[in-house]
C-alpha atoms as a PDB file:
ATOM      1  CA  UNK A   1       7.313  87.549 -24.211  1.00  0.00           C
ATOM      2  CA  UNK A   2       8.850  84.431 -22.609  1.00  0.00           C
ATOM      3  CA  UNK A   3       5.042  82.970 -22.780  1.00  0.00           C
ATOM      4  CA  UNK A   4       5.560  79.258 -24.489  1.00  0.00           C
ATOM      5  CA  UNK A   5       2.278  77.884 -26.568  1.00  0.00           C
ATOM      6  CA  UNK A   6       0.536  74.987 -25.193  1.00  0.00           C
ATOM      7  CA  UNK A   7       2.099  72.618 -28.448  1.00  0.00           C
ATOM      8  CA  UNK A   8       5.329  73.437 -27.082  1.00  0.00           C
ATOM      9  CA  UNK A   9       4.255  72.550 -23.151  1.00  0.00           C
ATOM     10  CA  UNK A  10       3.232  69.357 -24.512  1.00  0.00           C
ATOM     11  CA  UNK A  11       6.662  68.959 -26.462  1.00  0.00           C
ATOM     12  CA  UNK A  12       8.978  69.476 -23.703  1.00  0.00           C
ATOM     13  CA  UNK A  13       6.804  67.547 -21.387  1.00  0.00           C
ATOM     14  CA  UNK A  14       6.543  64.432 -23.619  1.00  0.00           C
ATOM     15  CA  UNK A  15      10.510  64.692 -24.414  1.00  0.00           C
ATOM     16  CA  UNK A  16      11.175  65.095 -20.637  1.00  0.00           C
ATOM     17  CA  UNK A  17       9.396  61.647 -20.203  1.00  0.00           C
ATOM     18  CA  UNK A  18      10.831  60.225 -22.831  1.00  0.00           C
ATOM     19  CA  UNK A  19      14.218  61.187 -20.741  1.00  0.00           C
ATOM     20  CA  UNK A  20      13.133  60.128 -17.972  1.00  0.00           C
ATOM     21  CA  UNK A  21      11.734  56.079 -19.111  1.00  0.00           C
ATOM     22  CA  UNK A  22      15.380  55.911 -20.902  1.00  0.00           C
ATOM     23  CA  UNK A  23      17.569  56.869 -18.271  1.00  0.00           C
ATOM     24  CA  UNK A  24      15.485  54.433 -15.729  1.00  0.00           C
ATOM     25  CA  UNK A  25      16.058  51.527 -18.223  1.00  0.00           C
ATOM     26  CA  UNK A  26      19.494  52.305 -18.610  1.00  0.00           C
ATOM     27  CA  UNK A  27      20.081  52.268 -14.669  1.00  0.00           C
ATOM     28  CA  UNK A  28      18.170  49.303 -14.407  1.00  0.00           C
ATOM     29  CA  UNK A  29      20.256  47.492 -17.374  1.00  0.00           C
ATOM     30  CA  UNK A  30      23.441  48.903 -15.551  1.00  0.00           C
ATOM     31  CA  UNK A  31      22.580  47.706 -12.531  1.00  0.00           C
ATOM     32  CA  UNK A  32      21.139  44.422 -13.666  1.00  0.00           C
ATOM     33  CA  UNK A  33      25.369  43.891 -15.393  1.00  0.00           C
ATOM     34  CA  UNK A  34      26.945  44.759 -12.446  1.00  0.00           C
ATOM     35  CA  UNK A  35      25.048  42.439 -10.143  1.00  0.00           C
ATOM     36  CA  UNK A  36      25.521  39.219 -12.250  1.00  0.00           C
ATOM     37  CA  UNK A  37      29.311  40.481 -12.813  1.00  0.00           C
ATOM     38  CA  UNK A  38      29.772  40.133  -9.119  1.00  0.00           C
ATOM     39  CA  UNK A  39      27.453  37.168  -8.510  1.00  0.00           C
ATOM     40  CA  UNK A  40      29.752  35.289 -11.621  1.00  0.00           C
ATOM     41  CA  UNK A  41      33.392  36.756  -9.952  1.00  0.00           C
ATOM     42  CA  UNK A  42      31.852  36.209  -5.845  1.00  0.00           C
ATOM     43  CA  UNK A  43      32.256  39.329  -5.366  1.00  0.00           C
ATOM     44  CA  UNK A  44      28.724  39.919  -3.781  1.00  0.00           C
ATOM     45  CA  UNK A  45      27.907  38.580  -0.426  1.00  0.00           C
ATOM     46  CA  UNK A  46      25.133  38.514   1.393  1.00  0.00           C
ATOM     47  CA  UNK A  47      25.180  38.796   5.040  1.00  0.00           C
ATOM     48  CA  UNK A  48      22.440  37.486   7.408  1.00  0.00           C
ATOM     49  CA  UNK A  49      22.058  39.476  10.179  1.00  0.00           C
ATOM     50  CA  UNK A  50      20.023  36.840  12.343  1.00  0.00           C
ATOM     51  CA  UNK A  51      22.782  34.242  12.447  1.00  0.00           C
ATOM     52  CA  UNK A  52      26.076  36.486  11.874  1.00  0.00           C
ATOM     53  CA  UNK A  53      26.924  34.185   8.217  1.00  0.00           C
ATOM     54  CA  UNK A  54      28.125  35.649   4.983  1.00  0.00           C
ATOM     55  CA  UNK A  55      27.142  33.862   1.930  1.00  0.00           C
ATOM     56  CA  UNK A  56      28.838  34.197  -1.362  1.00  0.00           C
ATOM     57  CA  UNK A  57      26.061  34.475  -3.932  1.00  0.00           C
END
C-alpha cells in the first residue's frame, strides 16, 4: 500500500544518520590529510590580504 510502519521510519531515519556522522568524519579525516600533506611539502600558502605577503605554512 506503499504505507511504511513507524519501526521502519525509525530504521531508515537512524541508518540515514548513521550515514550522515560517517561521511562527515570521513571528510573531516580527508581533509585534516590533505592539509598537513601540503603544510609538510609547502604546498599551502597563506596570503595576507592587508600587507600583499604570502607565507608558506
Amino acid at each position: 500500500d506503499g504505507c511504511i510502519s513507524y519501526d521502519e521510519f525509525v530504521a531508515m531515519m537512524k541508518t540515514g544518520t548513521d550515514w550522515r556522522k560517517a561521511s562527515r568524519q570521513y571528510s573531516r579525516e580527508r581533509f585534516k590529510s590533505l592539509s598537513l600533506n601540503l603544510m609538510k611539502d609547502g604546498s599551502l600558502h597563506l596570503h595576507d590580504g592587508l600587507t600583499g605577503q604570502s607565507i608558506a605554512v
